[in-house]
C-alpha atoms as a PDB file:
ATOM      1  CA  UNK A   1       0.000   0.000   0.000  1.00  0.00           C
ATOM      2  CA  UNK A   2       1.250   3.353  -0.739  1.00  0.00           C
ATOM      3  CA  UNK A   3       1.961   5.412   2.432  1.00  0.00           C
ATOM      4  CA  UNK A   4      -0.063   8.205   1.647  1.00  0.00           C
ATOM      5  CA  UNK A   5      -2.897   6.709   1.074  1.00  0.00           C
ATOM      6  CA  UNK A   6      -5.863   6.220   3.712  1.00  0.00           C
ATOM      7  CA  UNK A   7      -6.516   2.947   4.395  1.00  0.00           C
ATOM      8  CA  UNK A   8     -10.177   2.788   4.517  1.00  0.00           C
ATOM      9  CA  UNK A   9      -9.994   4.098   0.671  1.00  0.00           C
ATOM     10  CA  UNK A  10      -7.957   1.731  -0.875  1.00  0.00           C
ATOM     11  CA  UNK A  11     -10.231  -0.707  -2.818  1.00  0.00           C
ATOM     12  CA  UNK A  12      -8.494  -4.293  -3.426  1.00  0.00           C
ATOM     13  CA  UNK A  13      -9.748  -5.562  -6.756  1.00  0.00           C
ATOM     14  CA  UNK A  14     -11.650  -9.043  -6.137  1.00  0.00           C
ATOM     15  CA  UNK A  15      -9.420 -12.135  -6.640  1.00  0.00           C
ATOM     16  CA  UNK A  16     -10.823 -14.684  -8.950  1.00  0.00           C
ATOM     17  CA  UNK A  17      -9.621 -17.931  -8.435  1.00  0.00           C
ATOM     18  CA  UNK A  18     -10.005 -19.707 -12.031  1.00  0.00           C
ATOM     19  CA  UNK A  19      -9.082 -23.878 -12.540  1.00  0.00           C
ATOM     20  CA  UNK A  20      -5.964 -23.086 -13.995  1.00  0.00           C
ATOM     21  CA  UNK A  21      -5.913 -25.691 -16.763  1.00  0.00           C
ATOM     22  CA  UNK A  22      -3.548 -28.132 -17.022  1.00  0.00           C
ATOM     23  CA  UNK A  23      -0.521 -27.846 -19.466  1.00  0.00           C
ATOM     24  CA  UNK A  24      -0.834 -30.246 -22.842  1.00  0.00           C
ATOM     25  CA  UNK A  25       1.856 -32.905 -22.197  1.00  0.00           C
ATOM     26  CA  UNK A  26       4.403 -32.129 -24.063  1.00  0.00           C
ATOM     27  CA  UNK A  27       5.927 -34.572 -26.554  1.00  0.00           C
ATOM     28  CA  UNK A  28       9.360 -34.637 -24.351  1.00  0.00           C
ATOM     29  CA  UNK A  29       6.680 -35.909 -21.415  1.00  0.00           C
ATOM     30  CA  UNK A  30       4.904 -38.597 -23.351  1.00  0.00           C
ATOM     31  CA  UNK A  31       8.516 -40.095 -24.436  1.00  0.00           C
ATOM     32  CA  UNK A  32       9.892 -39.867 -20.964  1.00  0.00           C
ATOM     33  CA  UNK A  33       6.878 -41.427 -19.321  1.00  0.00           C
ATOM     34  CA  UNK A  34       6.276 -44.121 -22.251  1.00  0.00           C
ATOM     35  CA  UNK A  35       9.984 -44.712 -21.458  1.00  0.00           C
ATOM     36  CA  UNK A  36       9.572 -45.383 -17.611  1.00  0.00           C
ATOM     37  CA  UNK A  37       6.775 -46.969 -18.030  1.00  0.00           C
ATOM     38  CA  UNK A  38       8.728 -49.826 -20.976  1.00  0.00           C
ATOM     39  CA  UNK A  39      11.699 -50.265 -17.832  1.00  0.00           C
ATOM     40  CA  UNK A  40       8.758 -50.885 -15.599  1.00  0.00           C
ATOM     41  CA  UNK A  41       7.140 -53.670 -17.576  1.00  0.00           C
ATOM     42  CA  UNK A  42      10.505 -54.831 -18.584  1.00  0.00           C
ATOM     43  CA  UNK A  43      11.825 -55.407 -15.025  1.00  0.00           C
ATOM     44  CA  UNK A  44       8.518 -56.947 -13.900  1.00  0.00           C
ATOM     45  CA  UNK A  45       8.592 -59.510 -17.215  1.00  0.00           C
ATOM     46  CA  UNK A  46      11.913 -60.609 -16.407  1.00  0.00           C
ATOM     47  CA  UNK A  47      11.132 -62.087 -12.988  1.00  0.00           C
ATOM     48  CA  UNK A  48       8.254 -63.543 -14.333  1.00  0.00           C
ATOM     49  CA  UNK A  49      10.022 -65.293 -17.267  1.00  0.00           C
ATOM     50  CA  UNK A  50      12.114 -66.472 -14.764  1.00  0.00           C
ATOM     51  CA  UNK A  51       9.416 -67.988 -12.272  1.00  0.00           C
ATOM     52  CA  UNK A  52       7.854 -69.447 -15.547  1.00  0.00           C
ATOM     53  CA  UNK A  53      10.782 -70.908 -16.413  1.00  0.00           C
ATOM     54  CA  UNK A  54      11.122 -72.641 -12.499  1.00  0.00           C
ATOM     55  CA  UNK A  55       7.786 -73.680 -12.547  1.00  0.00           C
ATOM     56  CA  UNK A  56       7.939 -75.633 -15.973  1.00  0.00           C
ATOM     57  CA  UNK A  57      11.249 -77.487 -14.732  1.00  0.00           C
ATOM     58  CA  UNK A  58       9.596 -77.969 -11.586  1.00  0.00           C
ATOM     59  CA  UNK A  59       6.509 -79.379 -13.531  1.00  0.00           C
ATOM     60  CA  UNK A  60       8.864 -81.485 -16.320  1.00  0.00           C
ATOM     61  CA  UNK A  61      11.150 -83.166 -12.967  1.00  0.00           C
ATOM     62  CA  UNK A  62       7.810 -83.932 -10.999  1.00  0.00           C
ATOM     63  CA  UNK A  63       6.469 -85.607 -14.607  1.00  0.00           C
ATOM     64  CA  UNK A  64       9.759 -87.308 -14.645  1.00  0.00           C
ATOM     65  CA  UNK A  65       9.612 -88.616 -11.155  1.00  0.00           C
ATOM     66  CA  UNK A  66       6.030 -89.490 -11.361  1.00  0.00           C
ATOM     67  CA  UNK A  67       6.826 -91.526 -14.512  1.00  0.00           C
ATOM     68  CA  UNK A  68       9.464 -93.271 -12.862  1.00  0.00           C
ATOM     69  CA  UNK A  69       7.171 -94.551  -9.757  1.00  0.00           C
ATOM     70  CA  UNK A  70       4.755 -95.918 -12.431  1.00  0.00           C
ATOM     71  CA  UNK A  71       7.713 -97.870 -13.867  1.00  0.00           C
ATOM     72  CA  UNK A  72       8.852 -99.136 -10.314  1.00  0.00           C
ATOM     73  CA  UNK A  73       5.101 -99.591  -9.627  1.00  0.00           C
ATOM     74  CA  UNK A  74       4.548-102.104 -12.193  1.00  0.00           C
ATOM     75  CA  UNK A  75       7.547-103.767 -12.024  1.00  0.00           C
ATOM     76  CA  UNK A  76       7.011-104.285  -7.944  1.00  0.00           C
ATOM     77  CA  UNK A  77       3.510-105.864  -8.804  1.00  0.00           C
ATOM     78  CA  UNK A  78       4.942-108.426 -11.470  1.00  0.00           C
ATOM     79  CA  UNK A  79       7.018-109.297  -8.933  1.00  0.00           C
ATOM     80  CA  UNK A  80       4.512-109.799  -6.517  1.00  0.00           C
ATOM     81  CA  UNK A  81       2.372-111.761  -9.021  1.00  0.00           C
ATOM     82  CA  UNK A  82       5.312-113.756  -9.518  1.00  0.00           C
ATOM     83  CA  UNK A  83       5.786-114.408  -6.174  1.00  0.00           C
ATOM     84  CA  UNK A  84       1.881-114.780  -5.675  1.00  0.00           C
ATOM     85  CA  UNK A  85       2.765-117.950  -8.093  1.00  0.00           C
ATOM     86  CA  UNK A  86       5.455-119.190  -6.150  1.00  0.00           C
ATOM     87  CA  UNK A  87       3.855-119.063  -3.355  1.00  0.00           C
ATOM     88  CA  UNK A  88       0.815-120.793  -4.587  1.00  0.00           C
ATOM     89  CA  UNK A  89       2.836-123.617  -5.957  1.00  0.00           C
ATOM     90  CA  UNK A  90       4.925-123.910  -2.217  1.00  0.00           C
ATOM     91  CA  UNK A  91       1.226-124.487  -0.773  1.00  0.00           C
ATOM     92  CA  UNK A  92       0.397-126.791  -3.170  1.00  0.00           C
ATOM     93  CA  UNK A  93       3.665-128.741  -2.687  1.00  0.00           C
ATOM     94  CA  UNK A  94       2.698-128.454   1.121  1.00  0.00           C
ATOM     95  CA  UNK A  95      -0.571-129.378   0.700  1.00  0.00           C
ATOM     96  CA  UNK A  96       0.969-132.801  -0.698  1.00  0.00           C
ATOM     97  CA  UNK A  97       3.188-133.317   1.382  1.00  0.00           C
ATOM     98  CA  UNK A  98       0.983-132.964   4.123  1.00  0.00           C
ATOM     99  CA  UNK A  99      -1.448-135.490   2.833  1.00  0.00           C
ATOM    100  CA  UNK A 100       1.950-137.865   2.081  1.00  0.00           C
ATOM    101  CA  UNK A 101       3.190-137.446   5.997  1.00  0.00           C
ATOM    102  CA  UNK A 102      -0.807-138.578   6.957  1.00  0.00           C
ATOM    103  CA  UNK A 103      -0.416-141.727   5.055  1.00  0.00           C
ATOM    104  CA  UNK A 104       3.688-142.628   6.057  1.00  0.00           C
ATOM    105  CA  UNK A 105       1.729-142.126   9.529  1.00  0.00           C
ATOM    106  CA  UNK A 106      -1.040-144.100   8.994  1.00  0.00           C
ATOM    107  CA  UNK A 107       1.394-147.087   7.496  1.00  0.00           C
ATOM    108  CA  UNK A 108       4.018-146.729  10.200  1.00  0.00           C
ATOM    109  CA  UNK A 109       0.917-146.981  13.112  1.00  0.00           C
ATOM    110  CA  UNK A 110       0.007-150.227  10.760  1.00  0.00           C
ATOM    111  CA  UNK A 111       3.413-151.420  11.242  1.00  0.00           C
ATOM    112  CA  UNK A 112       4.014-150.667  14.908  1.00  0.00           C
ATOM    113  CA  UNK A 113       0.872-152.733  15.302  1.00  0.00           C
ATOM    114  CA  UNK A 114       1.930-155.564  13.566  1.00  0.00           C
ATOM    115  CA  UNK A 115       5.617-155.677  14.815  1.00  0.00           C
ATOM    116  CA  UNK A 116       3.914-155.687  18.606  1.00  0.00           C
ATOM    117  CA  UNK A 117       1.919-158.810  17.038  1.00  0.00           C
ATOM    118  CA  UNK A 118       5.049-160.251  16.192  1.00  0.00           C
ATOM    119  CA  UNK A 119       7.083-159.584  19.773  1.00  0.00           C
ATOM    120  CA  UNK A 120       4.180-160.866  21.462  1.00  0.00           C
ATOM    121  CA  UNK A 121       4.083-163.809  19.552  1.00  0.00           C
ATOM    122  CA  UNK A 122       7.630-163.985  20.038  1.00  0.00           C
ATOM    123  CA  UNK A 123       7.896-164.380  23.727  1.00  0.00           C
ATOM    124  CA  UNK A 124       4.903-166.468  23.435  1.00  0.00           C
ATOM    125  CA  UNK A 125       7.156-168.900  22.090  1.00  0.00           C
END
Protein backbone atom coordinates (compact mmCIF):
# COMPACT_ATOMS: atom_id res chain seq x y z
CA UNK A 1 0.00 0.00 0.00
CA UNK A 2 1.25 3.35 -0.74
CA UNK A 3 1.96 5.41 2.43
CA UNK A 4 -0.06 8.21 1.65
CA UNK A 5 -2.90 6.71 1.07
CA UNK A 6 -5.86 6.22 3.71
CA UNK A 7 -6.52 2.95 4.40
CA UNK A 8 -10.18 2.79 4.52
CA UNK A 9 -9.99 4.10 0.67
CA UNK A 10 -7.96 1.73 -0.88
CA UNK A 11 -10.23 -0.71 -2.82
CA UNK A 12 -8.49 -4.29 -3.43
CA UNK A 13 -9.75 -5.56 -6.76
CA UNK A 14 -11.65 -9.04 -6.14
CA UNK A 15 -9.42 -12.14 -6.64
CA UNK A 16 -10.82 -14.68 -8.95
CA UNK A 17 -9.62 -17.93 -8.44
CA UNK A 18 -10.01 -19.71 -12.03
CA UNK A 19 -9.08 -23.88 -12.54
CA UNK A 20 -5.96 -23.09 -14.00
CA UNK A 21 -5.91 -25.69 -16.76
CA UNK A 22 -3.55 -28.13 -17.02
CA UNK A 23 -0.52 -27.85 -19.47
CA UNK A 24 -0.83 -30.25 -22.84
CA UNK A 25 1.86 -32.91 -22.20
CA UNK A 26 4.40 -32.13 -24.06
CA UNK A 27 5.93 -34.57 -26.55
CA UNK A 28 9.36 -34.64 -24.35
CA UNK A 29 6.68 -35.91 -21.42
CA UNK A 30 4.90 -38.60 -23.35
CA UNK A 31 8.52 -40.09 -24.44
CA UNK A 32 9.89 -39.87 -20.96
CA UNK A 33 6.88 -41.43 -19.32
CA UNK A 34 6.28 -44.12 -22.25
CA UNK A 35 9.98 -44.71 -21.46
CA UNK A 36 9.57 -45.38 -17.61
CA UNK A 37 6.77 -46.97 -18.03
CA UNK A 38 8.73 -49.83 -20.98
CA UNK A 39 11.70 -50.27 -17.83
CA UNK A 40 8.76 -50.88 -15.60
CA UNK A 41 7.14 -53.67 -17.58
CA UNK A 42 10.50 -54.83 -18.58
CA UNK A 43 11.83 -55.41 -15.03
CA UNK A 44 8.52 -56.95 -13.90
CA UNK A 45 8.59 -59.51 -17.22
CA UNK A 46 11.91 -60.61 -16.41
CA UNK A 47 11.13 -62.09 -12.99
CA UNK A 48 8.25 -63.54 -14.33
CA UNK A 49 10.02 -65.29 -17.27
CA UNK A 50 12.11 -66.47 -14.76
CA UNK A 51 9.42 -67.99 -12.27
CA UNK A 52 7.85 -69.45 -15.55
CA UNK A 53 10.78 -70.91 -16.41
CA UNK A 54 11.12 -72.64 -12.50
CA UNK A 55 7.79 -73.68 -12.55
CA UNK A 56 7.94 -75.63 -15.97
CA UNK A 57 11.25 -77.49 -14.73
CA UNK A 58 9.60 -77.97 -11.59
CA UNK A 59 6.51 -79.38 -13.53
CA UNK A 60 8.86 -81.49 -16.32
CA UNK A 61 11.15 -83.17 -12.97
CA UNK A 62 7.81 -83.93 -11.00
CA UNK A 63 6.47 -85.61 -14.61
CA UNK A 64 9.76 -87.31 -14.65
CA UNK A 65 9.61 -88.62 -11.15
CA UNK A 66 6.03 -89.49 -11.36
CA UNK A 67 6.83 -91.53 -14.51
CA UNK A 68 9.46 -93.27 -12.86
CA UNK A 69 7.17 -94.55 -9.76
CA UNK A 70 4.76 -95.92 -12.43
CA UNK A 71 7.71 -97.87 -13.87
CA UNK A 72 8.85 -99.14 -10.31
CA UNK A 73 5.10 -99.59 -9.63
CA UNK A 74 4.55 -102.10 -12.19
CA UNK A 75 7.55 -103.77 -12.02
CA UNK A 76 7.01 -104.28 -7.94
CA UNK A 77 3.51 -105.86 -8.80
CA UNK A 78 4.94 -108.43 -11.47
CA UNK A 79 7.02 -109.30 -8.93
CA UNK A 80 4.51 -109.80 -6.52
CA UNK A 81 2.37 -111.76 -9.02
CA UNK A 82 5.31 -113.76 -9.52
CA UNK A 83 5.79 -114.41 -6.17
CA UNK A 84 1.88 -114.78 -5.68
CA UNK A 85 2.76 -117.95 -8.09
CA UNK A 86 5.46 -119.19 -6.15
CA UNK A 87 3.86 -119.06 -3.36
CA UNK A 88 0.82 -120.79 -4.59
CA UNK A 89 2.84 -123.62 -5.96
CA UNK A 90 4.93 -123.91 -2.22
CA UNK A 91 1.23 -124.49 -0.77
CA UNK A 92 0.40 -126.79 -3.17
CA UNK A 93 3.66 -128.74 -2.69
CA UNK A 94 2.70 -128.45 1.12
CA UNK A 95 -0.57 -129.38 0.70
CA UNK A 96 0.97 -132.80 -0.70
CA UNK A 97 3.19 -133.32 1.38
CA UNK A 98 0.98 -132.96 4.12
CA UNK A 99 -1.45 -135.49 2.83
CA UNK A 100 1.95 -137.86 2.08
CA UNK A 101 3.19 -137.45 6.00
CA UNK A 102 -0.81 -138.58 6.96
CA UNK A 103 -0.42 -141.73 5.06
CA UNK A 104 3.69 -142.63 6.06
CA UNK A 105 1.73 -142.13 9.53
CA UNK A 106 -1.04 -144.10 8.99
CA UNK A 107 1.39 -147.09 7.50
CA UNK A 108 4.02 -146.73 10.20
CA UNK A 109 0.92 -146.98 13.11
CA UNK A 110 0.01 -150.23 10.76
CA UNK A 111 3.41 -151.42 11.24
CA UNK A 112 4.01 -150.67 14.91
CA UNK A 113 0.87 -152.73 15.30
CA UNK A 114 1.93 -155.56 13.57
CA UNK A 115 5.62 -155.68 14.81
CA UNK A 116 3.91 -155.69 18.61
CA UNK A 117 1.92 -158.81 17.04
CA UNK A 118 5.05 -160.25 16.19
CA UNK A 119 7.08 -159.58 19.77
CA UNK A 120 4.18 -160.87 21.46
CA UNK A 121 4.08 -163.81 19.55
CA UNK A 122 7.63 -163.98 20.04
CA UNK A 123 7.90 -164.38 23.73
CA UNK A 124 4.90 -166.47 23.43
CA UNK A 125 7.16 -168.90 22.09
Amino acid sequence: MPENTDPKEVVEAPVEHHASPEPAPSPLNLTRSYGVMKDLLTLMVIPLLGWGVKLEVGNALRDERISNLKEDLARSVAELEDDMEDIGRVDAVTQDNSKNLIRLEGKLDAANSRLEEIKRLLEAL
